[in-house]
C-alpha atoms as a PDB file:
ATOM      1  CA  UNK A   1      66.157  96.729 118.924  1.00  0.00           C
ATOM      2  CA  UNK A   2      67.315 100.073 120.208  1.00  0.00           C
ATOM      3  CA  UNK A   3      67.147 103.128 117.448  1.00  0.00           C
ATOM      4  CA  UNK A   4      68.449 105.577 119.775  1.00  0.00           C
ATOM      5  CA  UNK A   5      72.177 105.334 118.418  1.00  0.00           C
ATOM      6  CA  UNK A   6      71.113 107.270 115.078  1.00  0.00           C
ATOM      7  CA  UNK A   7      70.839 110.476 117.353  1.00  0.00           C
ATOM      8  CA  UNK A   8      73.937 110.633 118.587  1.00  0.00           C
ATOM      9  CA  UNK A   9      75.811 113.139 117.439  1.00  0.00           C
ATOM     10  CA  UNK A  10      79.530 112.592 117.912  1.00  0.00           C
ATOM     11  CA  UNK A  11      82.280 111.180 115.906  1.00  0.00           C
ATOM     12  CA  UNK A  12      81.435 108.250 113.392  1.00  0.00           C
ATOM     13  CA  UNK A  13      83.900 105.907 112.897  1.00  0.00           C
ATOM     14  CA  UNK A  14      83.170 103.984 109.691  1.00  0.00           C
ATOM     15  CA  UNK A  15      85.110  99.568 108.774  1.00  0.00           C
ATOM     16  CA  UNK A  16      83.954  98.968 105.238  1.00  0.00           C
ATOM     17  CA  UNK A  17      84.736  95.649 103.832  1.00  0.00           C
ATOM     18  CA  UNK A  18      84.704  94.215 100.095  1.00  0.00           C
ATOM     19  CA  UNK A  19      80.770  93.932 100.190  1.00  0.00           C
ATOM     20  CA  UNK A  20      80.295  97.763  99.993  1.00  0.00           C
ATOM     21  CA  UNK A  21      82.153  97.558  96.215  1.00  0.00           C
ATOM     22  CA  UNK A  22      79.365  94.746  94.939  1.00  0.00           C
ATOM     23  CA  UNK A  23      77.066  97.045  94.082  1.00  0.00           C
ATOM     24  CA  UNK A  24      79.987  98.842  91.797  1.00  0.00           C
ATOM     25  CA  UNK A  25      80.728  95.744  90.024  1.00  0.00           C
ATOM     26  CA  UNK A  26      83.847  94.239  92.062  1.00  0.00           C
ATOM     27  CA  UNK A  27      82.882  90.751  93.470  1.00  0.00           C
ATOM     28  CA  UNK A  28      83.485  90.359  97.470  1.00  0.00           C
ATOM     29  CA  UNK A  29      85.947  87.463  98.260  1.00  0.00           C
ATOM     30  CA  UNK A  30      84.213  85.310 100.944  1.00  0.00           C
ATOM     31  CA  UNK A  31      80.883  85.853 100.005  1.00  0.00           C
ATOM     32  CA  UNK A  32      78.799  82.926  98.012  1.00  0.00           C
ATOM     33  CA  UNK A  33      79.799  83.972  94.819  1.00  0.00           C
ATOM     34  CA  UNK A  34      83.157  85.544  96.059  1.00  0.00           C
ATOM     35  CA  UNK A  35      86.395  85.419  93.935  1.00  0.00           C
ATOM     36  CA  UNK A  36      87.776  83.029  96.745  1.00  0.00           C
ATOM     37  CA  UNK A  37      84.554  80.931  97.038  1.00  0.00           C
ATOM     38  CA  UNK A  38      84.649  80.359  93.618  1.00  0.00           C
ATOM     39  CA  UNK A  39      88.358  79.638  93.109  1.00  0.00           C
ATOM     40  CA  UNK A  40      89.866  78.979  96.355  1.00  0.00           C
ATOM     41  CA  UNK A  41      93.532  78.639  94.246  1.00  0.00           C
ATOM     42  CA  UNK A  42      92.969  82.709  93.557  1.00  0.00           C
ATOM     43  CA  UNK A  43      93.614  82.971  97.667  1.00  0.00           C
ATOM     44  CA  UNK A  44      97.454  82.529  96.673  1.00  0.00           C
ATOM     45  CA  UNK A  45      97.648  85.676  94.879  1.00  0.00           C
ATOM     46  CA  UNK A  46      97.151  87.459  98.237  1.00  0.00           C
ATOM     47  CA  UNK A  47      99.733  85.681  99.888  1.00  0.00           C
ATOM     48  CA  UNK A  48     102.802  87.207 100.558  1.00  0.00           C
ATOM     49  CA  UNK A  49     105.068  84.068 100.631  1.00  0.00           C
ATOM     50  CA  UNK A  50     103.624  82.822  97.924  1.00  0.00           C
ATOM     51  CA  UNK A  51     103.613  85.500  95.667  1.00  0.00           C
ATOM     52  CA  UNK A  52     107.481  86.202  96.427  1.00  0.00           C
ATOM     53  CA  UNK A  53     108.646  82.407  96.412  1.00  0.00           C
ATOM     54  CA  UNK A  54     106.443  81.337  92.777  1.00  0.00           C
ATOM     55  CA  UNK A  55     107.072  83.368  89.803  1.00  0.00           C
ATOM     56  CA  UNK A  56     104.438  81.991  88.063  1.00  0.00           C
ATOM     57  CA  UNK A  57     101.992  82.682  90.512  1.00  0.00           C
ATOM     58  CA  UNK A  58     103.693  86.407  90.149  1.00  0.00           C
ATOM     59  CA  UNK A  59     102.565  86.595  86.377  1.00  0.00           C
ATOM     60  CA  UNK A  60      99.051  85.332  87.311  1.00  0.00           C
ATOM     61  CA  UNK A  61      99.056  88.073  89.908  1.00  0.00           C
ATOM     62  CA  UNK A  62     100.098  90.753  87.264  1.00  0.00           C
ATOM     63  CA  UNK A  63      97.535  89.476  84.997  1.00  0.00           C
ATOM     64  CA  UNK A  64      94.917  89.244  87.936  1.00  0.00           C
ATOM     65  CA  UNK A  65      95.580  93.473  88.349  1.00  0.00           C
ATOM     66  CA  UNK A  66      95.300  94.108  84.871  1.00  0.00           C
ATOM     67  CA  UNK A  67      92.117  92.687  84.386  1.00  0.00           C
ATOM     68  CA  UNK A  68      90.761  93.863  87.985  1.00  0.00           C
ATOM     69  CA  UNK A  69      87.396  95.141  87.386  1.00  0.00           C
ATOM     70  CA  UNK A  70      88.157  98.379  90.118  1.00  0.00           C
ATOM     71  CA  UNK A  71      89.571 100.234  86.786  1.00  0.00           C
ATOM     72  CA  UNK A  72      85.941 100.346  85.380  1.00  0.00           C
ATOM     73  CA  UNK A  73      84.534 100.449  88.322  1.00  0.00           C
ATOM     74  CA  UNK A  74      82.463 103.498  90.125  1.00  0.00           C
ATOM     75  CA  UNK A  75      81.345 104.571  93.040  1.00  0.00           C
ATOM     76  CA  UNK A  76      77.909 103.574  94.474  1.00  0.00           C
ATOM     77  CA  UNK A  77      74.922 104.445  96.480  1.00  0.00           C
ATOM     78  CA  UNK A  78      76.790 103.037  99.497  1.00  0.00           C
ATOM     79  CA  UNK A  79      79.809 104.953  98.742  1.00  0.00           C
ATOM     80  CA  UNK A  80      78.138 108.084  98.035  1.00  0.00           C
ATOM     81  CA  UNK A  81      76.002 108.469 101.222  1.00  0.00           C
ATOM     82  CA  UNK A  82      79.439 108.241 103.235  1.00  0.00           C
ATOM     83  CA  UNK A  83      81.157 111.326 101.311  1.00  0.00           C
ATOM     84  CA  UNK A  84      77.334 113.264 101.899  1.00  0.00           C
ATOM     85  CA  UNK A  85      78.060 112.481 105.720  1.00  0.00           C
ATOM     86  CA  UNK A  86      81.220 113.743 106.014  1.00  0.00           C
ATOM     87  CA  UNK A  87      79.883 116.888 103.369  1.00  0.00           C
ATOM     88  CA  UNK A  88      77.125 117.379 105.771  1.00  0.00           C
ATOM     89  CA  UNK A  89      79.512 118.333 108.183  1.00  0.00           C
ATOM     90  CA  UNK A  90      79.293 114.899 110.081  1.00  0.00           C
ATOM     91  CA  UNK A  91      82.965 114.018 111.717  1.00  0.00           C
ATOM     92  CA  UNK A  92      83.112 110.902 109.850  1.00  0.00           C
ATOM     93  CA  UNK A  93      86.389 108.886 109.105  1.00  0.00           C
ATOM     94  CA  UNK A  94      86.432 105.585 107.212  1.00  0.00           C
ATOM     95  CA  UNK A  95      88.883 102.508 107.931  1.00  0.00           C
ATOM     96  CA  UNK A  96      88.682 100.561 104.055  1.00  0.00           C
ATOM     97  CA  UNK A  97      89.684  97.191 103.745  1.00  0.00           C
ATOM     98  CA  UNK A  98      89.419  98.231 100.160  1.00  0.00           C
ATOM     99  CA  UNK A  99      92.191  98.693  98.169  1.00  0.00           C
ATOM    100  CA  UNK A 100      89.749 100.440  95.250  1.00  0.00           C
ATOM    101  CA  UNK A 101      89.994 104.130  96.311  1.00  0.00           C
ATOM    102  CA  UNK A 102      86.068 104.071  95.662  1.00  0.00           C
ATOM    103  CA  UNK A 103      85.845 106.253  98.798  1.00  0.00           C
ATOM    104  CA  UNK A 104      88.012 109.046  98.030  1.00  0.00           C
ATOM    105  CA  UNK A 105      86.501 109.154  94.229  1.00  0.00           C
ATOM    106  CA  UNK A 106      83.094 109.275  95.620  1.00  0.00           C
ATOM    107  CA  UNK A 107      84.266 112.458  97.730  1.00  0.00           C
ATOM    108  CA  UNK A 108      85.004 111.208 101.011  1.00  0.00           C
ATOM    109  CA  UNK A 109      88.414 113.503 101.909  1.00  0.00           C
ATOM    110  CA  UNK A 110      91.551 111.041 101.525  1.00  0.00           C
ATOM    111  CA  UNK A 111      92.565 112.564 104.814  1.00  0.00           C
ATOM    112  CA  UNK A 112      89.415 110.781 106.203  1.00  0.00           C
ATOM    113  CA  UNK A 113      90.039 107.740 104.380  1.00  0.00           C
ATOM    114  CA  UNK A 114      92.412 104.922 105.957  1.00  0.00           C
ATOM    115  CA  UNK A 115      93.429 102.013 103.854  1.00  0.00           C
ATOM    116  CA  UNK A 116      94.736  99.896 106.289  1.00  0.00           C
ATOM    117  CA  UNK A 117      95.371  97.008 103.285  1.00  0.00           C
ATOM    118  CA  UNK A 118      97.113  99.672 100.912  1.00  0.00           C
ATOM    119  CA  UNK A 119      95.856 100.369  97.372  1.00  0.00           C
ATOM    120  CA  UNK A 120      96.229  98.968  93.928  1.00  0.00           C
ATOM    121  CA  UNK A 121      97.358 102.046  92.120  1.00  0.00           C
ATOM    122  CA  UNK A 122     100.605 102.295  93.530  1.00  0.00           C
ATOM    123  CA  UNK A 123     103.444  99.888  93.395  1.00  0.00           C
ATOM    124  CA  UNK A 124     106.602  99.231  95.251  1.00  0.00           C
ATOM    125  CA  UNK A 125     109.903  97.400  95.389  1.00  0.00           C
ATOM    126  CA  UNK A 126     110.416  94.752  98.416  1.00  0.00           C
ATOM    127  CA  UNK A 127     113.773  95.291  98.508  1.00  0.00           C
ATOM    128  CA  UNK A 128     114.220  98.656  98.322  1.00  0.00           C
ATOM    129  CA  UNK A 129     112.927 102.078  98.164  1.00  0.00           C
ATOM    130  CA  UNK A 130     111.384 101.992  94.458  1.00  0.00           C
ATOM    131  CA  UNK A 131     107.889 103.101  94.359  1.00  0.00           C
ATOM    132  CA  UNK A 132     105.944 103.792  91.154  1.00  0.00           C
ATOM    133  CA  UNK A 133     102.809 103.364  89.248  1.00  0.00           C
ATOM    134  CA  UNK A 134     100.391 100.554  88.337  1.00  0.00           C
ATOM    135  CA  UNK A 135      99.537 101.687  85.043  1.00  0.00           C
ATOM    136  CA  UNK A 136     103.145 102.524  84.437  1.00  0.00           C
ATOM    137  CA  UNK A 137     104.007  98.933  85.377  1.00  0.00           C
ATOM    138  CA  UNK A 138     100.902  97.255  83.370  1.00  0.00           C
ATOM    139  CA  UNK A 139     102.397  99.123  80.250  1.00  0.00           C
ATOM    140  CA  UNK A 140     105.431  97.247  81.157  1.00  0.00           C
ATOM    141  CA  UNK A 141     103.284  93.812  81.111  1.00  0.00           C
ATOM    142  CA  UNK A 142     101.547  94.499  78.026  1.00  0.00           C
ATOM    143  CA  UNK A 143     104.823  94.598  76.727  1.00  0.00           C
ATOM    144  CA  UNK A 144     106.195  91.685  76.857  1.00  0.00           C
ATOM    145  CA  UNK A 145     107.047  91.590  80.763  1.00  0.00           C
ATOM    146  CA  UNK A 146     105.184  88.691  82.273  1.00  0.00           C
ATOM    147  CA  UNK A 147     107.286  89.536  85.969  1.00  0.00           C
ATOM    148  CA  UNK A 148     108.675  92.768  86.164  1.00  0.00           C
ATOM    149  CA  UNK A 149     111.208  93.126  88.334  1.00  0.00           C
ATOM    150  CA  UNK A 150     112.648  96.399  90.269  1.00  0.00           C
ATOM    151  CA  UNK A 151     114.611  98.927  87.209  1.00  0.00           C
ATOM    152  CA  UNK A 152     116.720 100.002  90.783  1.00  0.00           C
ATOM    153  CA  UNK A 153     117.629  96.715  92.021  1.00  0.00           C
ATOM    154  CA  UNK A 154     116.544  93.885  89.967  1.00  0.00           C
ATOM    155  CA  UNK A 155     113.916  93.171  93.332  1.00  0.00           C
ATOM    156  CA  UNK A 156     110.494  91.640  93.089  1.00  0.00           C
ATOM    157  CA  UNK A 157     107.885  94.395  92.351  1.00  0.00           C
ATOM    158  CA  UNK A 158     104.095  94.295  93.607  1.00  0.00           C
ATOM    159  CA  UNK A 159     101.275  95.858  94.550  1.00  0.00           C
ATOM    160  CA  UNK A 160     101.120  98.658  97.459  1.00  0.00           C
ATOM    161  CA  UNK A 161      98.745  96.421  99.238  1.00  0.00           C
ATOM    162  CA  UNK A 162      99.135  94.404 102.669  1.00  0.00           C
ATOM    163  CA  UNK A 163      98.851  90.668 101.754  1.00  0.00           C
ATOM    164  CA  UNK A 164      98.285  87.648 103.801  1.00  0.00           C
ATOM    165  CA  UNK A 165     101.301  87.146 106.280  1.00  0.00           C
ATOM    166  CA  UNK A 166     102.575  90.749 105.312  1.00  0.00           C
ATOM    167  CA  UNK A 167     103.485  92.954 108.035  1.00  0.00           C
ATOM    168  CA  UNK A 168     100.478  95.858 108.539  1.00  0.00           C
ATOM    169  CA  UNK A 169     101.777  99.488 108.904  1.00  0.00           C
ATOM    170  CA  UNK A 170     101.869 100.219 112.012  1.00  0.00           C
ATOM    171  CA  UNK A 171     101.263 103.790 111.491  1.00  0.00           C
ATOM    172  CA  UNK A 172      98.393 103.324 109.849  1.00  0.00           C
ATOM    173  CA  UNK A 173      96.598 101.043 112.357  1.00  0.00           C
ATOM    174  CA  UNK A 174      97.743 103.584 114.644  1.00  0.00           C
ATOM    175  CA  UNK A 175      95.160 105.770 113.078  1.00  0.00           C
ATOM    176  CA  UNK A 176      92.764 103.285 112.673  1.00  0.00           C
ATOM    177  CA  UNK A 177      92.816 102.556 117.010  1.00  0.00           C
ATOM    178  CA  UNK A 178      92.250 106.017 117.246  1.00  0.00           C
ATOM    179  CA  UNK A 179      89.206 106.139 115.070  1.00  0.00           C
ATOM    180  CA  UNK A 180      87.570 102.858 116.681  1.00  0.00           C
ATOM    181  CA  UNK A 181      88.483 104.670 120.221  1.00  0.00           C
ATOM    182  CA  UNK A 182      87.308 107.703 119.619  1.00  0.00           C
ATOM    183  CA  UNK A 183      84.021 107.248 117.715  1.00  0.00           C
ATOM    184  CA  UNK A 184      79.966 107.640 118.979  1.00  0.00           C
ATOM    185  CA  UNK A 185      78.752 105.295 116.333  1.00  0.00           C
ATOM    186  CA  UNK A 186      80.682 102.617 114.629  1.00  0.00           C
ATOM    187  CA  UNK A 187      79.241 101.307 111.448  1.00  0.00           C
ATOM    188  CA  UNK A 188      81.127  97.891 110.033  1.00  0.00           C
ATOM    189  CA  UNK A 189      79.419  97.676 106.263  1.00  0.00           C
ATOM    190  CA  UNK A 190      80.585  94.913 103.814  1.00  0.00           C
ATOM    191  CA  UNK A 191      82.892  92.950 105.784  1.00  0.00           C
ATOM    192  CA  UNK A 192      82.826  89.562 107.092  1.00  0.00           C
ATOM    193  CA  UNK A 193      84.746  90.942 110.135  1.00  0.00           C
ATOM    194  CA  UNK A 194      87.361  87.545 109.666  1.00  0.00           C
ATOM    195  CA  UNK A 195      90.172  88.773 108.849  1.00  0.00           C
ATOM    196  CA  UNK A 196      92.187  90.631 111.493  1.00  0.00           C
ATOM    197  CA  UNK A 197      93.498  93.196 112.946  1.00  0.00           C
ATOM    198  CA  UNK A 198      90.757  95.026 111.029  1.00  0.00           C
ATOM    199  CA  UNK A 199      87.529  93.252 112.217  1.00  0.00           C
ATOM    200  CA  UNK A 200      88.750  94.280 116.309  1.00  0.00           C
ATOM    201  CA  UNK A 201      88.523  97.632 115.582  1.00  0.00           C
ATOM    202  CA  UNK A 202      84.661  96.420 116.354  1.00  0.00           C
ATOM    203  CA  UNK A 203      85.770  95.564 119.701  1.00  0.00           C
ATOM    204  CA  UNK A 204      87.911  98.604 120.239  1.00  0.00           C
ATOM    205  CA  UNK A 205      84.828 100.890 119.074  1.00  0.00           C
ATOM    206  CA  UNK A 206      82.682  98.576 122.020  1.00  0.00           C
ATOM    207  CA  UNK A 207      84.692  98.804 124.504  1.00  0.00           C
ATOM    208  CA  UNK A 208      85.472 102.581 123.933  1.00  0.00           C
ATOM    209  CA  UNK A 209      81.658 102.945 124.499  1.00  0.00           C
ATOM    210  CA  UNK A 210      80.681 103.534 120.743  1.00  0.00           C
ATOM    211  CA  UNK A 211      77.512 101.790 119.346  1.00  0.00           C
ATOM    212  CA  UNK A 212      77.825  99.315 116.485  1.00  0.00           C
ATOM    213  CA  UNK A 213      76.123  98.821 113.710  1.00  0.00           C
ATOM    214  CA  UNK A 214      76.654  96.204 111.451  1.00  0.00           C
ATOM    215  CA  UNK A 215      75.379  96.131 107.956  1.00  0.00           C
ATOM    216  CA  UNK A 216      76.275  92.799 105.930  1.00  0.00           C
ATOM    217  CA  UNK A 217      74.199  89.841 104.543  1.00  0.00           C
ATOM    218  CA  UNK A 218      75.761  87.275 106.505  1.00  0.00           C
ATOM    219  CA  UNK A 219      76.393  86.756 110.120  1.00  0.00           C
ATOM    220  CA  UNK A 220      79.676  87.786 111.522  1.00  0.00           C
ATOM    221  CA  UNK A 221      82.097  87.141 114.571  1.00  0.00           C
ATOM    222  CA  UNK A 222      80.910  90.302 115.818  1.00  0.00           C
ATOM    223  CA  UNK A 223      77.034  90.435 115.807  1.00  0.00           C
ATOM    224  CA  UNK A 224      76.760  89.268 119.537  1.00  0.00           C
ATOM    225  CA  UNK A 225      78.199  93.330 119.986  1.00  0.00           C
ATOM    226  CA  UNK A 226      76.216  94.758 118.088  1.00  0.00           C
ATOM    227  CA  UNK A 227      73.619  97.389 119.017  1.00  0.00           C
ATOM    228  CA  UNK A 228      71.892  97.035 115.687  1.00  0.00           C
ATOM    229  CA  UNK A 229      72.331  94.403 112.571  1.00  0.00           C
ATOM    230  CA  UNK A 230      71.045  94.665 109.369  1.00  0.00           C
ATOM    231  CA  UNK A 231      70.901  92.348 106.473  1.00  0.00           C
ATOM    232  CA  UNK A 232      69.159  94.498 103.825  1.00  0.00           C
ATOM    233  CA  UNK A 233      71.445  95.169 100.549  1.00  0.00           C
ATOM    234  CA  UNK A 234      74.015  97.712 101.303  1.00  0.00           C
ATOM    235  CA  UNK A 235      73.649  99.951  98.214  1.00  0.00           C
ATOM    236  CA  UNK A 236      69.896 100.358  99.534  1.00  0.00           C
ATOM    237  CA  UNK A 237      70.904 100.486 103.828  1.00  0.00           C
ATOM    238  CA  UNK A 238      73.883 102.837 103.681  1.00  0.00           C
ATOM    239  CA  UNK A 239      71.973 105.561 102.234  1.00  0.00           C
ATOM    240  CA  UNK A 240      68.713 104.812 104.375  1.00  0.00           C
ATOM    241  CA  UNK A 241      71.094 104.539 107.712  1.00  0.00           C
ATOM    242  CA  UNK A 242      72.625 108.256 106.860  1.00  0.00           C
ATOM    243  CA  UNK A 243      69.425 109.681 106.091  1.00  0.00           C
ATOM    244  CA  UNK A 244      68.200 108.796 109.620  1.00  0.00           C
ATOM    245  CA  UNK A 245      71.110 110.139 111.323  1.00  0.00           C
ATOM    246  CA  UNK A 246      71.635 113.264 109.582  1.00  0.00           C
ATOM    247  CA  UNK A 247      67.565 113.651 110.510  1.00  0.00           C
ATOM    248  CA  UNK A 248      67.713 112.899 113.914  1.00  0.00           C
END
């Protein structure tokens, strides 16, 4: 196994996954005790025709936010080492699969950060323009709104995030080409590398001649293009990995 990728000194180009927000006390979704693994009905929540066709699965889904551990949740080891990259004066962006912000709290510059499956703190209208807060619509929940709909125009409300059999923003994957394309190193951390168009980006960063490294616990689609693979815990590898590079 070659080590020679750590000195390289170009752009980084950075796919994290749910598996880099264990360690901060948000469970993955595919892993063995993932939220999915362990209640393969909670998949529906992330479904787009679902969720707009099944009020009731809306008010589990509004429920589901409020209690989301993300609110409590902070940044970790992981997390950290990625903002010290990019502090270090490393050229470093991140594609997130994340919708936790856990990046951008940990000081990684939300310029640098692309959240190619949205965010949970925002939410918008499907019918129209209406954008607001999540805590401002929880508040409306906790009040006695099990579904609330759109004050503009009546319209289903949810979360600013890109669920199953949702359209992605094209602008946004846009960026997130240009970062697989344009990167010397390509680290995927956390991620199962399943669910596309975010797991090719490994194939874009290959075939754009970066090197990548793949840090996860279990074997992915992807491993057989891999330069390196390791299976050691995240919280503990992340750190480790940018030490090496920023020494090299």
């Amino acid at each position: 196994m070659t080590t020679e990728w750590r000195s390289r000194t170009g752009r980084i180009g950075v796919l994290t996954g749910a598996g880099i927000s264990t360690d901060s006390g948000i469970p993955d979704f595919r892993g063995p005790r993932g939220v999915w693994t362990k209640d393969p009905i909670a998949e529906l929540l992330s479904t787009y025709q679902n969720y707009v066709s099944d009020p009731d699965l809306r008010k589990r889904a509004w429920l589901a936010r409020r209690d989301n551990p993300a609110w409590q949740a902070v940044p970790n080891p992981a997390h950290n080492a990625l903002a010290d990259l990019e502090r270090a004066g490393r050229a470093v962006t991140i594609i997130t699969q994340n919708i936790d912000r856990l990046h951008q709290r940990a000081g990684s510059s939300p310029e640098r950060v692309i959240e190619i499956h949205g965010n949970m703190f925002d939410v918008v209208c499907i019918e129209c323009d209406f954008q607001t807060t999540m805590a401002a619509t929880l508040e409306r929940v906790t009040a006695g709104e099990p579904d609330p709909a759109c004050p503009g125009c009546g319209g289903i409300l949810k979360a600013a995030t890109v669920m199953f059999g949702q359209q992605m923003d094209r602008r946004t994957m846009a960026k997130a080409v240009i970062t697989a394309e344009t990167g010397d190193i390509f680290l995927a951390i956390g991620t199962s590398l399943q669910v596309e168009p975010a797991a090719s980006m490994c194939a874009v960063a290959v075939r754009a001649g970066a090197d990548l490294i793949i840090v996860n616990a279990e074997p992915t689609p992807y491993d057989e293009l891999a330069t390196e693979i390791i299976r050691e815990p995240i919280g503990t590898a992340v750190p480790r990995l940018v030490a090496e590079i920023l020494a090299a």
